[in-house]
Protein backbone atom coordinates (compact mmCIF):
# COMPACT_ATOMS: atom_id res chain seq x y z
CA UNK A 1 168.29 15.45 3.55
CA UNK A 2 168.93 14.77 -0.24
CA UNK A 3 173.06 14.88 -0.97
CA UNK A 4 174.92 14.15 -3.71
CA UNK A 5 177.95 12.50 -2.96
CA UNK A 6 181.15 11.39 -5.05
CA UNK A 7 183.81 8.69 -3.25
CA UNK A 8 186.64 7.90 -4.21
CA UNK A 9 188.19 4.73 -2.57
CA UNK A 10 192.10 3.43 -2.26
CA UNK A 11 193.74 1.72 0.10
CA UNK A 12 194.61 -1.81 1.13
CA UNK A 13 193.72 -4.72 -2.03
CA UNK A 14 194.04 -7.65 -0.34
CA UNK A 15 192.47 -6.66 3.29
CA UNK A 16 194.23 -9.01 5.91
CA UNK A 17 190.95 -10.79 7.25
CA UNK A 18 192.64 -12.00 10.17
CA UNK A 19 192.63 -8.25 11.55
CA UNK A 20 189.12 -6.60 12.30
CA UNK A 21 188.08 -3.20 10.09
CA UNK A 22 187.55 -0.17 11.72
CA UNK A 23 186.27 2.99 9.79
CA UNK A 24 187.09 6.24 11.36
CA UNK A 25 184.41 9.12 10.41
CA UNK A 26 185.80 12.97 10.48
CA UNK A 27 184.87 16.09 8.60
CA UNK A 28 188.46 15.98 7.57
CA UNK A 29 191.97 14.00 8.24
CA UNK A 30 195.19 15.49 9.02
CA UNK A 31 195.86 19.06 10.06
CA UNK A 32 197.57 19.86 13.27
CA UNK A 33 196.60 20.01 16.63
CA UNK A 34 192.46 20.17 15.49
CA UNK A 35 190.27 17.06 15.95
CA UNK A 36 191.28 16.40 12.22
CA UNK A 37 194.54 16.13 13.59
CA UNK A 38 193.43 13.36 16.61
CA UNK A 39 191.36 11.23 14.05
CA UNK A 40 194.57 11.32 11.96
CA UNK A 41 196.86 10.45 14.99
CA UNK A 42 194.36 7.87 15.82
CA UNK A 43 194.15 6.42 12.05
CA UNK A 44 198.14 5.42 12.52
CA UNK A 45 197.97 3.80 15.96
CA UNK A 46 195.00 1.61 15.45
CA UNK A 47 196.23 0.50 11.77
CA UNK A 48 199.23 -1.59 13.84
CA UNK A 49 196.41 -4.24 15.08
CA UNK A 50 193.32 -3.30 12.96
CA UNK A 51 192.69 -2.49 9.27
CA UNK A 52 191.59 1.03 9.29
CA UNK A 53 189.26 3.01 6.39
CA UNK A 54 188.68 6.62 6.76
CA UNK A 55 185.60 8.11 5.69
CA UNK A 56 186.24 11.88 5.42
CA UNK A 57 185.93 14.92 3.13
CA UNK A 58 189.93 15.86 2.94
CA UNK A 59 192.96 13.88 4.39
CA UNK A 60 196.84 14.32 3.71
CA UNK A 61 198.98 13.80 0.70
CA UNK A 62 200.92 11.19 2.71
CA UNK A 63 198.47 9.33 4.47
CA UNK A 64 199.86 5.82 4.28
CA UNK A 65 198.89 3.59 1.75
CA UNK A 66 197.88 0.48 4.53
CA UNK A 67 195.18 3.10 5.31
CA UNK A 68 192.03 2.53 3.44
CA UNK A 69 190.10 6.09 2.43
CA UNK A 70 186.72 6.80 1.10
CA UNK A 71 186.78 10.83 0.18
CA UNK A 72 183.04 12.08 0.11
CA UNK A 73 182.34 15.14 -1.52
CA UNK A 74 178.64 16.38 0.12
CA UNK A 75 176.32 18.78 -1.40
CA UNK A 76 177.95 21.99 0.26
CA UNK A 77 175.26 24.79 1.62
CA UNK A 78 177.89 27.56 2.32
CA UNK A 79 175.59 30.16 0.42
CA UNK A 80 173.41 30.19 3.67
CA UNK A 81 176.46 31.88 5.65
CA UNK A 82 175.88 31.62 9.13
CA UNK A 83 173.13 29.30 8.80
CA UNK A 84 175.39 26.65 6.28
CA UNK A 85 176.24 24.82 9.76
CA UNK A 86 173.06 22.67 9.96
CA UNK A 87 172.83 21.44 6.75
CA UNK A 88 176.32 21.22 6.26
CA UNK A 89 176.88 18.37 8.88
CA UNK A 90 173.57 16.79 7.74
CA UNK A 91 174.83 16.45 3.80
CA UNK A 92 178.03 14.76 5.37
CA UNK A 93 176.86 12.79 7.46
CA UNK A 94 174.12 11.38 4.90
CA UNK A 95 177.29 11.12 2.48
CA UNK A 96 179.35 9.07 5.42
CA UNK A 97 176.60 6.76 6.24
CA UNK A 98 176.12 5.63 2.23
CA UNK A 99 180.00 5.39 1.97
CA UNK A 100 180.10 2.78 5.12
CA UNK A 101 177.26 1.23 3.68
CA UNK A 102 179.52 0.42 0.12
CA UNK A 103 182.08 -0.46 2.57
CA UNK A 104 180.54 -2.95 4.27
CA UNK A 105 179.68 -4.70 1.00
CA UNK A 106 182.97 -5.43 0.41
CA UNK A 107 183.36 -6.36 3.74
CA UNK A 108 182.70 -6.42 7.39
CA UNK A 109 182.97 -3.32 9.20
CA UNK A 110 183.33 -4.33 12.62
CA UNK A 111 183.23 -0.38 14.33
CA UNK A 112 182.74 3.08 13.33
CA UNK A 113 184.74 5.47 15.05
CA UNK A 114 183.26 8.88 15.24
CA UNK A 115 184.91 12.59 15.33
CA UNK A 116 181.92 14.39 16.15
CA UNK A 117 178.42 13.72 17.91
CA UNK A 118 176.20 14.25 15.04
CA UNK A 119 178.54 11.73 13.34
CA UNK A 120 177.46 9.30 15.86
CA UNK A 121 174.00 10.13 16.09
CA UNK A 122 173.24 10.45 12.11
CA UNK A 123 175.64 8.18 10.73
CA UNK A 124 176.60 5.39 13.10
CA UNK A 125 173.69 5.14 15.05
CA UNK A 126 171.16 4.37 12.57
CA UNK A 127 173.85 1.17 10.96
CA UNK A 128 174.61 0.15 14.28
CA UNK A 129 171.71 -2.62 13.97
CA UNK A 130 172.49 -2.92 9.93
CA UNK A 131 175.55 -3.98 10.25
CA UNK A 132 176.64 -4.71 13.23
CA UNK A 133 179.25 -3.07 13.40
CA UNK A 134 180.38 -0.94 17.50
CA UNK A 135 179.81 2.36 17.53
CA UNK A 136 182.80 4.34 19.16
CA UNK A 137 182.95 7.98 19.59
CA UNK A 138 185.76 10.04 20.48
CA UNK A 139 184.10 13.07 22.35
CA UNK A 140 186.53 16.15 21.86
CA UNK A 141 184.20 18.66 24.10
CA UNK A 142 181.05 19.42 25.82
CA UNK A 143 178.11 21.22 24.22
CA UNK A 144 176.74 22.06 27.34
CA UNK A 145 179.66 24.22 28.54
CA UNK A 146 179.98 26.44 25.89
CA UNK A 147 178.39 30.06 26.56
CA UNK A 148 175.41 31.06 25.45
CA UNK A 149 175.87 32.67 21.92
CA UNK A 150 178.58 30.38 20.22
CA UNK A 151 176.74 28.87 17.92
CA UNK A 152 173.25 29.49 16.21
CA UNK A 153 170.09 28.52 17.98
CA UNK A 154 169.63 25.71 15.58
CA UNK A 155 172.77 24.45 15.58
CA UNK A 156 172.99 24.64 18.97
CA UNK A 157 169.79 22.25 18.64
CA UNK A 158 170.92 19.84 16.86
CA UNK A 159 174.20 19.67 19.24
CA UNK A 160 172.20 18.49 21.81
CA UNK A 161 169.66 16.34 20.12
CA UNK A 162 173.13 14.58 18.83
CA UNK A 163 174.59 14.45 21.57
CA UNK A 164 171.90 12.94 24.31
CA UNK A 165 171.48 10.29 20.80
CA UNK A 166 174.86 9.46 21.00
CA UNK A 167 174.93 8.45 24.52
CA UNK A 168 172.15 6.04 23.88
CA UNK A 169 173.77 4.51 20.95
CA UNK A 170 177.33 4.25 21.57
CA UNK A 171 179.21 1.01 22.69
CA UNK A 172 182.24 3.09 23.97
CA UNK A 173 182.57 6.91 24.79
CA UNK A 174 186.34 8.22 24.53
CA UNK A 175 186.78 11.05 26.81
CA UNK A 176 189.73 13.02 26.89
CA UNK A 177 189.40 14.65 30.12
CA UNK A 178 187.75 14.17 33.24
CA UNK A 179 185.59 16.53 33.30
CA UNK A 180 184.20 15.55 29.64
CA UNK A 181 183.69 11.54 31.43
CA UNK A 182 181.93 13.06 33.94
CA UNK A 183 179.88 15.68 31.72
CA UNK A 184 179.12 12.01 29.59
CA UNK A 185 177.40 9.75 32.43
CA UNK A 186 175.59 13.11 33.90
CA UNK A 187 173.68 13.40 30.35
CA UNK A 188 172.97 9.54 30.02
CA UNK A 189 175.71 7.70 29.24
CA UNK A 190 176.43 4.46 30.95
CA UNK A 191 179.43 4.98 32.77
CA UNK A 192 180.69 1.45 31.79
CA UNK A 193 180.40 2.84 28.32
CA UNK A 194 182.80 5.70 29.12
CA UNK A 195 186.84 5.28 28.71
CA UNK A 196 188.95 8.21 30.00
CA UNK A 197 192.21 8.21 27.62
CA UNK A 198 193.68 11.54 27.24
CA UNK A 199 195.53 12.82 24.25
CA UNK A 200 199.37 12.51 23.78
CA UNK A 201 201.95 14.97 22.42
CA UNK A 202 204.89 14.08 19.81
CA UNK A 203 207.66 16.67 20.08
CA UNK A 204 208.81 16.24 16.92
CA UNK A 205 205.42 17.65 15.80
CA UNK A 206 205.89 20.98 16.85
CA UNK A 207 209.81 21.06 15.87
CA UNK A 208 211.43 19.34 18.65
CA UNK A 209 214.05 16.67 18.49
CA UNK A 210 214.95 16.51 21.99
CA UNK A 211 213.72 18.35 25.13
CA UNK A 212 215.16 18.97 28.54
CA UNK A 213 213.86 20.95 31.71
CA UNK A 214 214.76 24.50 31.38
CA UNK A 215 217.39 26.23 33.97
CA UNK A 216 216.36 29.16 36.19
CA UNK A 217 218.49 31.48 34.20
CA UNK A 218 216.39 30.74 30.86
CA UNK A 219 213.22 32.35 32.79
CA UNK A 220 212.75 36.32 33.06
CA UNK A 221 215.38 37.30 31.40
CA UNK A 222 215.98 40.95 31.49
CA UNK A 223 213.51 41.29 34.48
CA UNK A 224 211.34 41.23 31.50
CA UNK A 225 207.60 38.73 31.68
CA UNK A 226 207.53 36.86 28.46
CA UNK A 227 203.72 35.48 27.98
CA UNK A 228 202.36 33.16 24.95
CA UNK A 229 199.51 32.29 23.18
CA UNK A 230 198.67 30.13 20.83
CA UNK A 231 195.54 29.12 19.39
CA UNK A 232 192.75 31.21 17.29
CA UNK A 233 191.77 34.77 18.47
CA UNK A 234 187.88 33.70 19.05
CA UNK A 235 185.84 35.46 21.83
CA UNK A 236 185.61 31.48 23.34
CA UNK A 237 189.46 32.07 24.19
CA UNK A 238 189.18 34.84 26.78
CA UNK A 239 191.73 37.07 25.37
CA UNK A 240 190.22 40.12 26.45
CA UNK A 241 190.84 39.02 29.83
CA UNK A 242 194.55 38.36 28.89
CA UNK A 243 195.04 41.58 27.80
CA UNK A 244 193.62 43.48 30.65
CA UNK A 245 195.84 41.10 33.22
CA UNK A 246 198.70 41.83 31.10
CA UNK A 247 198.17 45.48 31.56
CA UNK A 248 197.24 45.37 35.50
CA UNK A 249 200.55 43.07 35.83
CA UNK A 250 203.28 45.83 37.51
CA UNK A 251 206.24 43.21 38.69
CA UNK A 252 207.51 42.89 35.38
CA UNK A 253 207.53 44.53 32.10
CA UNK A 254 205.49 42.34 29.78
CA UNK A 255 206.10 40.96 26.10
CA UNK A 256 202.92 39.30 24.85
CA UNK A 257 203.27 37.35 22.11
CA UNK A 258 200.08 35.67 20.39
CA UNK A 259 200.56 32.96 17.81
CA UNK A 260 197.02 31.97 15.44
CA UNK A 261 194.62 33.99 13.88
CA UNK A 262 191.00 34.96 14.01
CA UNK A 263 188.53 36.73 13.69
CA UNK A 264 188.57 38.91 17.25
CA UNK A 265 192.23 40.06 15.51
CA UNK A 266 191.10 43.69 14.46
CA UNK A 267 189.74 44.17 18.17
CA UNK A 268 192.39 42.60 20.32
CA UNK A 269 195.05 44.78 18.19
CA UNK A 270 193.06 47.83 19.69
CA UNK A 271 192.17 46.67 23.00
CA UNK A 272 196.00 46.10 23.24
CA UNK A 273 196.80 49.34 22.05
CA UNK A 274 194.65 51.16 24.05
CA UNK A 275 195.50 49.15 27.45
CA UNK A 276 199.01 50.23 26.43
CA UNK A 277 200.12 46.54 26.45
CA UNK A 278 203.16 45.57 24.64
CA UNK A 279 201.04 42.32 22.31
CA UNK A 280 202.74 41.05 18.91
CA UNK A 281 200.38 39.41 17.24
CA UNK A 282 202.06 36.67 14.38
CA UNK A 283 198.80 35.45 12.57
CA UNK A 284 199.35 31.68 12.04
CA UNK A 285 202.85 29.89 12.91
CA UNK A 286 203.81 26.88 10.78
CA UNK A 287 203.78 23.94 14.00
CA UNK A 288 207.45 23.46 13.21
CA UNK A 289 208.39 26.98 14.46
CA UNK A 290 205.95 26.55 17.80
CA UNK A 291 208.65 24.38 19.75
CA UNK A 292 211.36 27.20 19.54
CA UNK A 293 208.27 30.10 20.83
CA UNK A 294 207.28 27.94 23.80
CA UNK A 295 211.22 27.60 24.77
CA UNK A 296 211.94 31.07 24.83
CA UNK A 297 208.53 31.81 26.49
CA UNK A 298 208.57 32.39 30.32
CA UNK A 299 204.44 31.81 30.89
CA UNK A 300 202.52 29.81 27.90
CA UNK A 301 198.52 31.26 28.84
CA UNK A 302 195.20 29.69 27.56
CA UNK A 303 192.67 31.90 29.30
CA UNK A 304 189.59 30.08 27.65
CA UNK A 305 186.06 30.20 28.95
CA UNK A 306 185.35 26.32 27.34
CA UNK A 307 188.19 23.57 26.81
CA UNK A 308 188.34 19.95 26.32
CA UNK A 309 191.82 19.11 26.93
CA UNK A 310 193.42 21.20 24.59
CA UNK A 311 196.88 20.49 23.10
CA UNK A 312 198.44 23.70 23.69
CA UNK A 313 198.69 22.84 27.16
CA UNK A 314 200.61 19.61 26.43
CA UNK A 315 202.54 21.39 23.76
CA UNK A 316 204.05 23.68 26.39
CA UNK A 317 204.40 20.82 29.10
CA UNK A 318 206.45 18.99 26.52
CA UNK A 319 208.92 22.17 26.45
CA UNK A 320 208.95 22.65 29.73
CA UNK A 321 207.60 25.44 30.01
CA UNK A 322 204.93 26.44 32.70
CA UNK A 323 201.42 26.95 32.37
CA UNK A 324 198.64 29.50 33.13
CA UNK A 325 195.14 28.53 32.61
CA UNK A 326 191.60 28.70 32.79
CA UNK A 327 190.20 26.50 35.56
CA UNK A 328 187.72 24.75 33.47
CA UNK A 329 187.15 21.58 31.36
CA UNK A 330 189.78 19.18 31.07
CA UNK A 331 192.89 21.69 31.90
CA UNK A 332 192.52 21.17 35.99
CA UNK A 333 193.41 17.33 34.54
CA UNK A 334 196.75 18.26 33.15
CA UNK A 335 197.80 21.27 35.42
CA UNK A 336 197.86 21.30 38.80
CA UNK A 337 197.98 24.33 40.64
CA UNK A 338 200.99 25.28 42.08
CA UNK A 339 203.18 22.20 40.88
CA UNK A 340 203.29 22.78 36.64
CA UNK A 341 201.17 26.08 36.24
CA UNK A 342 198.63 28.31 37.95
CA UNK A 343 195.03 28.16 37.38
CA UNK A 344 192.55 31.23 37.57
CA UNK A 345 188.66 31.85 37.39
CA UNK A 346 187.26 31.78 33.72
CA UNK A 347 186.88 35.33 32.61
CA UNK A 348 188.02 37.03 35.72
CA UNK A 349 191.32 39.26 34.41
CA UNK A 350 191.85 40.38 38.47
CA UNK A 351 192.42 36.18 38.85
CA UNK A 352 194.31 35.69 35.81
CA UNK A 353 196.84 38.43 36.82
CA UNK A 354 197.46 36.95 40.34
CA UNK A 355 197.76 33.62 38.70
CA UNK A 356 200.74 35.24 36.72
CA UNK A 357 202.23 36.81 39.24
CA UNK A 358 202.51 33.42 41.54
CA UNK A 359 203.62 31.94 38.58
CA UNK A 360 205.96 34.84 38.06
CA UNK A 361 207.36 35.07 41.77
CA UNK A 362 210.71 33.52 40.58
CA UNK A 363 213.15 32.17 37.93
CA UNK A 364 213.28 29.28 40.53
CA UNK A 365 209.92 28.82 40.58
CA UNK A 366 209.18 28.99 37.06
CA UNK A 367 211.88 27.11 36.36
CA UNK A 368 210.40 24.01 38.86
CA UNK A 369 207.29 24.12 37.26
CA UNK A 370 208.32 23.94 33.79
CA UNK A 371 210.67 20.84 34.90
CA UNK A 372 207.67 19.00 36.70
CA UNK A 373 205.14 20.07 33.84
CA UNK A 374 208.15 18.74 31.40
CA UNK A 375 208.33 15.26 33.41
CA UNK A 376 204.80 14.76 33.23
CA UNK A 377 203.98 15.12 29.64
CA UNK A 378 207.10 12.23 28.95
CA UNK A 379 205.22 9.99 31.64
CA UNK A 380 201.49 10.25 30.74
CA UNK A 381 201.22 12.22 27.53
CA UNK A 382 202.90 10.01 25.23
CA UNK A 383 201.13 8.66 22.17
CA UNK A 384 202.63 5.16 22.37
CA UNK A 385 200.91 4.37 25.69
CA UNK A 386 197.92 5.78 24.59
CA UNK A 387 197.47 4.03 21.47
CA UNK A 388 197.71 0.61 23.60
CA UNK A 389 194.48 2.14 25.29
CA UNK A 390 192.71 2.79 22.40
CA UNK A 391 193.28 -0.94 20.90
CA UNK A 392 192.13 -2.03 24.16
CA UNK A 393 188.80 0.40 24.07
CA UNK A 394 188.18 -1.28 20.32
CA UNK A 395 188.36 -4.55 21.18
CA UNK A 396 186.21 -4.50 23.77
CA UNK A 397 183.36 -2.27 22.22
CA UNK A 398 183.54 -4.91 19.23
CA UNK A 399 183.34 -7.60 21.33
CA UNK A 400 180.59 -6.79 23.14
CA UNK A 401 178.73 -5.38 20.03
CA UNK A 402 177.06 -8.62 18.81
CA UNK A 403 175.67 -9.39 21.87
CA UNK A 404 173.40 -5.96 20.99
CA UNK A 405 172.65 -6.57 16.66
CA UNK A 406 169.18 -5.99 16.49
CA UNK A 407 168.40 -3.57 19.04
CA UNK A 408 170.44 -0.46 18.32
């Protein structure tokens, strides 16, 4: 597709040559818990053994100077409304791919690491031969799970088309959850091509300096149920079913609070109102405040009919406190039934309100599975460890990529 594209490059001016180059592709750097917010995370561990160039439409006021940046500005198709989607991620990613070209005349670019599978397909692929450079792709969720309806029909196409390409051409697949490794090799990918390394979780990020396991007499206080969500109000997250197992729940009076925005706001307010349930809805919560709202919450629930392995869930972990979720995607991976949460059915509100009520059966037990979800997050949720994997996964997709110039 013709695209005009501006960049604008900064970053390091005498490269260390000693350390391999690794260009990280995203829609946009920086921003949260959202995949901008991994390929930023991922842009500061990997720049401690690699040199690292971002190739992206936005990224942070303080992105650190030892991080290269290329900011392309695409030909934007927004006029189209609901059908912008398609030829919005084409115009990038022909905007990306010229960018890496420039890039690699000024040097070797020994991997491009992809946020997105039509990044990988359109962008990567296609210079994997070129300039032999790995392709790596960090896959953030699965196409194939979503329900019928979230996207256009032709976006939905070219989702797939990208995302059986991508399998074909990538030297390593970074899945964050089991189920998205296993979702990988059943579509094509070589399984020795797939690397399960899960996200971490910084307390600080969400306004933490220090955590400890909550006490039994922090939980249900005032025989009163406090549940929390946080995320955006989309019909993807299941909140009608929250709502009606809020209003079915009879142990405990209930205080639902729901943290993000969307735009299933209008109709949740009214479902709420007439289910007669007692929901505050706060629009969007600056991250610092969210550490203080999962303390004080008894129940953090993510009722979602389609998740990766979504932060929330380590956000609340982190805080210790416990967890009711969807039994789908990656969130089986981080909760287990029973020991730091409950699970439930995907849109079944009779399953999600028993799953609340076990939860609910105590301030002992709430208490025990905020402490174990709490002592988990510190052992195998921490971004430290995790970076060391993802050096690792670079190093060996790069080595292994000459052995394949030519044939990509």
């Amino acid at each position: 597709m013709p695209c005009a594209a501006a960049t604008e490059c900064t970053g390091l001016t005498e490269p260390l040559q000693s350390r391999k180059r690794i260009v990280i592709v995203a829609p946009a750097i920086g921003g949260g818990a959202s995949v901008a917010g991994i390929a930023l995370r991922h842009a500061h561990l990997l720049s401690s053994q690699f040199q690292v160039h971002v190739v992206t439409q936005s990224v942070p006021h303080d992105l650190p100077a030892h991080i290269g940046r290329t900011i392309v500005r695409p030909v934007r198709w927004d006029w189209l409304r609901r059908f912008c989607h398609v030829p919005n991620e084409l115009s990038f990613a022909w905007a990306a791919r010229q960018a890496i070209i420039e890039l690699q005349a000024q040097g070797p670019v020994d991997a491009i690491w992809c946020h997105g599978h039509t990044i990988a397909a359109l962008v990567a692929g296609p210079l994997r031969s070129r300039l032999g450079a790995a392709v790596i792709i960090t896959v953030h969720g699965n196409i194939f799970e979503r329900p019928p309806g979230t996207y256009t029909w032709d976006l939905t196409a070219l989702y797939r088309w990208a995302t059986r390409r991508t399998h074909v051409v990538a030297d390593a697949i970074h899945a964050i959850s089991p189920a998205i490794a296993e979702a990988a090799i059943e579509h094509g990918a070589p399984p020795a091509h797939v690397h399960l390394i899960a996200h971490g979780i910084e307390p600080e990020t969400i306004g933490l300096r220090e955590t400890h396991p909550r006490i039994p007499g922090e939980f249900l206080v005032n025989d009163t149920l406090q549940l929390l969500y946080v995320g955006g109000l989309l019909p993807i997250k299941g909140l009608d079913g929250l709502l009606k197992a809020a209003a079915s729940h009879t142990s405990h009076r209930i205080e639902l609070v729901l943290a993000g925005d969307g735009p299933e706001r209008s109709h949740l307010e009214m479902l709420a109102r007439s289910l007669g349930v007692n929901a505050k809805f706060l629009g969007a919560v600056p991250r610092q405040e969210l550490g203080a709202r999962y303390r004080r919450a008894d129940i953090v629930c993510l009722p979602s009919l389609s998740e990766a392995l979504p932060l929330v869930i380590l956000e609340a972990m982190v805080c210790g406190t416990p967890v009711v979720a969807s039994n789908i995607g990656g969130i089986p991976s981080m909760v287990a039934d029973g020991q730091n949460g409950h699970l439930a059915t995907p849109g079944d509100a009779v399953a999600l309100e028993q799953a609340l009520s076990r939860a609910a059966a105590s301030r002992e037990h709430l208490a025990l599975l905020g402490a174990t979800g709490w002592a988990r997050a510190r052992k195998d949720f921490s971004w430290p460890a995790i970076g060391k994997q993802l050096e690792a996964l670079a190093l060996t997709a790069i080595d292994n990529a000459p052995r394949r110039r030519g044939r990509g």
